[in-house]
N, C-alpha and C. Protein backbone atom coordinates (compact mmCIF):
# COMPACT_ATOMS: atom_id res chain seq x y z
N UNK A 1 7.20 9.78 -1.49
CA UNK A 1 5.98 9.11 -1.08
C UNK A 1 5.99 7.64 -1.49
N UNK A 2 6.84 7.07 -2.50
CA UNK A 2 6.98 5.91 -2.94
C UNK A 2 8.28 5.03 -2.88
N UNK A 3 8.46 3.70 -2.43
CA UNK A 3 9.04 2.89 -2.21
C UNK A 3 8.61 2.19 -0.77
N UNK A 4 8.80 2.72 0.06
CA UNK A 4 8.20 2.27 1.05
C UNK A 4 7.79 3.63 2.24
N UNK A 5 6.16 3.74 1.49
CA UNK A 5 5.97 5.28 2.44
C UNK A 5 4.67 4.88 3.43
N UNK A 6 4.69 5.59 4.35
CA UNK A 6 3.52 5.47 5.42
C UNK A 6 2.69 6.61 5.08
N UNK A 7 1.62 6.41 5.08
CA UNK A 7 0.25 7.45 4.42
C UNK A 7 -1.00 7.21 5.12
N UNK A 8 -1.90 8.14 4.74
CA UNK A 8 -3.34 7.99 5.19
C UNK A 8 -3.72 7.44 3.96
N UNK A 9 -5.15 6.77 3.70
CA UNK A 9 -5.71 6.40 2.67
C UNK A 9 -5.92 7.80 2.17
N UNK A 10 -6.76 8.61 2.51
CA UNK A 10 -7.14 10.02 1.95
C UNK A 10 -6.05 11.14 1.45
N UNK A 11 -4.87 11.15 1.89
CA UNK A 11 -3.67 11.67 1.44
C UNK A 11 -3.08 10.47 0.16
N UNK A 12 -3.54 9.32 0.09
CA UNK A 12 -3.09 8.40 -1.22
C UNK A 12 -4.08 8.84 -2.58
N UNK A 13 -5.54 8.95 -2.17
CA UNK A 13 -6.00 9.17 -3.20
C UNK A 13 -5.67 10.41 -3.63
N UNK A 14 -5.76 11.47 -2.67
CA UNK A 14 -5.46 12.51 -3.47
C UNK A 14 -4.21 12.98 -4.27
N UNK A 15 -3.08 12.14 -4.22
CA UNK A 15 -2.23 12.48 -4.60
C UNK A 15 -1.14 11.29 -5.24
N UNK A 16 -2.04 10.38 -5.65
CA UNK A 16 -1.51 8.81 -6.45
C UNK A 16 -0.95 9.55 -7.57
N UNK A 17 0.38 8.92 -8.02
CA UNK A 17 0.70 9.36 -9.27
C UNK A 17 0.40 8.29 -10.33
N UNK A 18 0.13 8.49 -11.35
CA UNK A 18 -0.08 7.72 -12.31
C UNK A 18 0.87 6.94 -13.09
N UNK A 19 1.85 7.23 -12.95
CA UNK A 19 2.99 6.22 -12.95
C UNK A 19 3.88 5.69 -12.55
N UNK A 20 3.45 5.35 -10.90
CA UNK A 20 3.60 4.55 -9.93
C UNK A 20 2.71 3.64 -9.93
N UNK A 21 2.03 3.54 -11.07
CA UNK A 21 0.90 2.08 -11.01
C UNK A 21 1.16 0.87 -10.93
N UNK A 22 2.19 -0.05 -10.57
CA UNK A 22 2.80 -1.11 -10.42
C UNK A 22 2.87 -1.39 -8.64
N UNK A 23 2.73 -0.36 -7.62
CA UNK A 23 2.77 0.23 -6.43
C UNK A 23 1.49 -0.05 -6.07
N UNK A 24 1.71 -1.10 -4.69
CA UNK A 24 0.17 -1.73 -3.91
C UNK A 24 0.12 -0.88 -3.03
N UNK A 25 -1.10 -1.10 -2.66
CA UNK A 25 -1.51 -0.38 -0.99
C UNK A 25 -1.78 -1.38 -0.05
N UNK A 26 -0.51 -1.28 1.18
CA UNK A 26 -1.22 -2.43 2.23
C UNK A 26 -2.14 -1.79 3.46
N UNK A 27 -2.59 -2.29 4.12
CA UNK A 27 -3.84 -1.59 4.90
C UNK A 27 -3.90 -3.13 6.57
N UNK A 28 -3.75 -2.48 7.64
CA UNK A 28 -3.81 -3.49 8.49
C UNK A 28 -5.44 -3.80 9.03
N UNK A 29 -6.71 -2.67 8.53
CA UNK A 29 -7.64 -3.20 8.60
C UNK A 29 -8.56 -2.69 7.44
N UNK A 30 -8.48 -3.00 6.40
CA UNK A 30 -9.17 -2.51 5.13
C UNK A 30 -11.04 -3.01 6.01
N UNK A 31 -10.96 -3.76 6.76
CA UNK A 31 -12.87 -3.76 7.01
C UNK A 31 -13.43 -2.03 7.38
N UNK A 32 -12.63 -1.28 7.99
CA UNK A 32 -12.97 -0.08 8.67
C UNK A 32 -12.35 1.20 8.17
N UNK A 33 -12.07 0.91 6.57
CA UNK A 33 -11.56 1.82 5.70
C UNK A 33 -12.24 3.38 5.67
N UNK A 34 -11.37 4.46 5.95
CA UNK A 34 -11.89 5.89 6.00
C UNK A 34 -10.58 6.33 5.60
N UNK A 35 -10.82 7.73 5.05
CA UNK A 35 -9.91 8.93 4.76
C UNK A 35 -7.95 8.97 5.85
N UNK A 36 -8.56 8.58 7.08
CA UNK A 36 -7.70 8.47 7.83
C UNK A 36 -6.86 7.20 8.00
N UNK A 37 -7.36 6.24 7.37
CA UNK A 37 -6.95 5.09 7.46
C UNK A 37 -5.27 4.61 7.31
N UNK A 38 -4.61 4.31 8.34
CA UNK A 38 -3.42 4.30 8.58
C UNK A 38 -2.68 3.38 7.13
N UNK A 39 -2.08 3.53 6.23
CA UNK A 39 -1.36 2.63 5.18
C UNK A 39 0.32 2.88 4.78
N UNK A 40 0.48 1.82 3.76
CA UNK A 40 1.44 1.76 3.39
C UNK A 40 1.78 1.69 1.75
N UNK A 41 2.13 1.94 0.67
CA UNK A 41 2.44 2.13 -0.56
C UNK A 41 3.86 1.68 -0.62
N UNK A 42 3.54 0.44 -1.29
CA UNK A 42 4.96 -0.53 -1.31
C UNK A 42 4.87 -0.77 -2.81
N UNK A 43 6.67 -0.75 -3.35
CA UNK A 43 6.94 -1.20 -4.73
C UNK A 43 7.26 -2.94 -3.83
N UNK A 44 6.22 -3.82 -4.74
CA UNK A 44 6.60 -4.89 -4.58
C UNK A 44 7.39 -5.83 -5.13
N UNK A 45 7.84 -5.22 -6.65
CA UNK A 45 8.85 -5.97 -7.39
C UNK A 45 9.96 -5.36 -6.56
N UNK A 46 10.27 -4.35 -5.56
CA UNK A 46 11.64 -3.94 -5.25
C UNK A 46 11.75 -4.77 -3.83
N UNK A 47 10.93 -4.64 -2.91
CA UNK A 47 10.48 -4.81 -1.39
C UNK A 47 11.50 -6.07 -1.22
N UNK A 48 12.11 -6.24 -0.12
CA UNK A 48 12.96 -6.86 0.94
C UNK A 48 11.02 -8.04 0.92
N UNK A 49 11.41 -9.46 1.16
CA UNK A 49 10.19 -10.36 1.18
C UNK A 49 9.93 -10.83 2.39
N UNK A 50 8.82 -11.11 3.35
CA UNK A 50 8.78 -11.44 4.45
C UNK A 50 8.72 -13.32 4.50
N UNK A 51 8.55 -14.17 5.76
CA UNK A 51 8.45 -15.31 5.88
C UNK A 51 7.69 -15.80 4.77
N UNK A 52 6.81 -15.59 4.03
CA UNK A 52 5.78 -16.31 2.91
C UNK A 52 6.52 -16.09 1.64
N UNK A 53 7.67 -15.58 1.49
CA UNK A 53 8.54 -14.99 0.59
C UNK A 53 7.27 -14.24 -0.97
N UNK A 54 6.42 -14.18 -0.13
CA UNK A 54 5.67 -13.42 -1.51
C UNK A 54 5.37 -12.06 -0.63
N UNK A 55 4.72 -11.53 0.30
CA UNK A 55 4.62 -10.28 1.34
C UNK A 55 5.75 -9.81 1.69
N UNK A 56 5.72 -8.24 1.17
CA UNK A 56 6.53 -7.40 2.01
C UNK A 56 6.95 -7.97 2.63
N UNK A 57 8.53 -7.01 3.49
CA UNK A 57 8.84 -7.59 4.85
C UNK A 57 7.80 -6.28 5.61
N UNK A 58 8.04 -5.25 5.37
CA UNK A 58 6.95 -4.38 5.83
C UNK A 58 6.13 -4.74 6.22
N UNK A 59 5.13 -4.76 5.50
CA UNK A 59 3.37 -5.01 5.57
C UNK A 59 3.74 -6.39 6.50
N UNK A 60 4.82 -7.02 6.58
CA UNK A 60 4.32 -8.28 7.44
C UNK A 60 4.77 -7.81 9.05
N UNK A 61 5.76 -7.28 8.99
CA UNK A 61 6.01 -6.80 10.17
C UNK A 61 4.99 -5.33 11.11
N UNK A 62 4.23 -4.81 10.29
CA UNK A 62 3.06 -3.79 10.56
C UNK A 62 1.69 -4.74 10.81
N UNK A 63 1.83 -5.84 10.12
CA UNK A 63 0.35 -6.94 10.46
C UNK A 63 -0.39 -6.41 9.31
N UNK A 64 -0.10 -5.84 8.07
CA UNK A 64 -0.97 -5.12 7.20
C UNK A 64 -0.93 -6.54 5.58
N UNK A 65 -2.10 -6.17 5.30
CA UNK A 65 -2.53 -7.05 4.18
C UNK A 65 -2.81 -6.28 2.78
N UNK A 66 -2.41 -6.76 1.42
CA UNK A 66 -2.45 -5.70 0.49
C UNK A 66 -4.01 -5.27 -0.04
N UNK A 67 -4.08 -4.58 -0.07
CA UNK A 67 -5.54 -3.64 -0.38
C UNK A 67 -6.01 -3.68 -2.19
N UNK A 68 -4.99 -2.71 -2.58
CA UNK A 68 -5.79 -2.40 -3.64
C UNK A 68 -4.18 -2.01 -3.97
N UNK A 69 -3.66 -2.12 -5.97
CA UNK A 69 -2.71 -1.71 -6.55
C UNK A 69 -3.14 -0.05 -6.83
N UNK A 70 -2.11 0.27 -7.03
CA UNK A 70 -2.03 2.07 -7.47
C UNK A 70 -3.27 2.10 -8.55
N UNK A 71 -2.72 1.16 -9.95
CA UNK A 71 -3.38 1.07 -10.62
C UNK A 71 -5.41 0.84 -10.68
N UNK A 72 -5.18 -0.31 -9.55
CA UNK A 72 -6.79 -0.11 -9.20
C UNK A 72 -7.33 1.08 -8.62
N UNK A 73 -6.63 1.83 -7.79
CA UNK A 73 -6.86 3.16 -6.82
C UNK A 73 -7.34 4.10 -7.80
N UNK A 74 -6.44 4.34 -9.12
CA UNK A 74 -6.95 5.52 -10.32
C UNK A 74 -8.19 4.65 -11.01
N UNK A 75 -8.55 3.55 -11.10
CA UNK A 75 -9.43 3.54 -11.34
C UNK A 75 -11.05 3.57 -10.88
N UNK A 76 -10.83 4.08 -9.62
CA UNK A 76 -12.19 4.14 -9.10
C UNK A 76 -12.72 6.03 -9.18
């Protein structure tokens, strides 16, 4: 599920591991966020870098923007 996995938001919460907390969530429309919500769970210290050399190449090539870290996710 981690390195570079495709997920629902609602399949992330339920099953975030807790020490994958270094691991963002990108999201191509976090305004219309639900259970179903199409994402991505990227290690960003590992990730291949897109044109801004700070973004994924992923998330840039999906049009997705980072959401929320693992770490913030267990804390809600």
């Amino acid at each position: 599920m981690y390195g570079q996995s495709k997920n629902t938001f609602g399949n992330i919460l339920s099953n975030v591991d807790p020490h994958f907390y270094k691991l963002s969530l990108f999201l191509a429309e976090p305004e219309s966020l639900s259970k179903e919500t199409f994402c991505i769970i990227v290690d960003t210290e590992e990730a291949e870098l897109g044109s801004d050399d700070f973004t994924p190449l992923i998330a840039e090539q999906l049009n997705m923007s980072e959401f929320l870290s693992v770490h913030e996710i267990r804390m809600v």
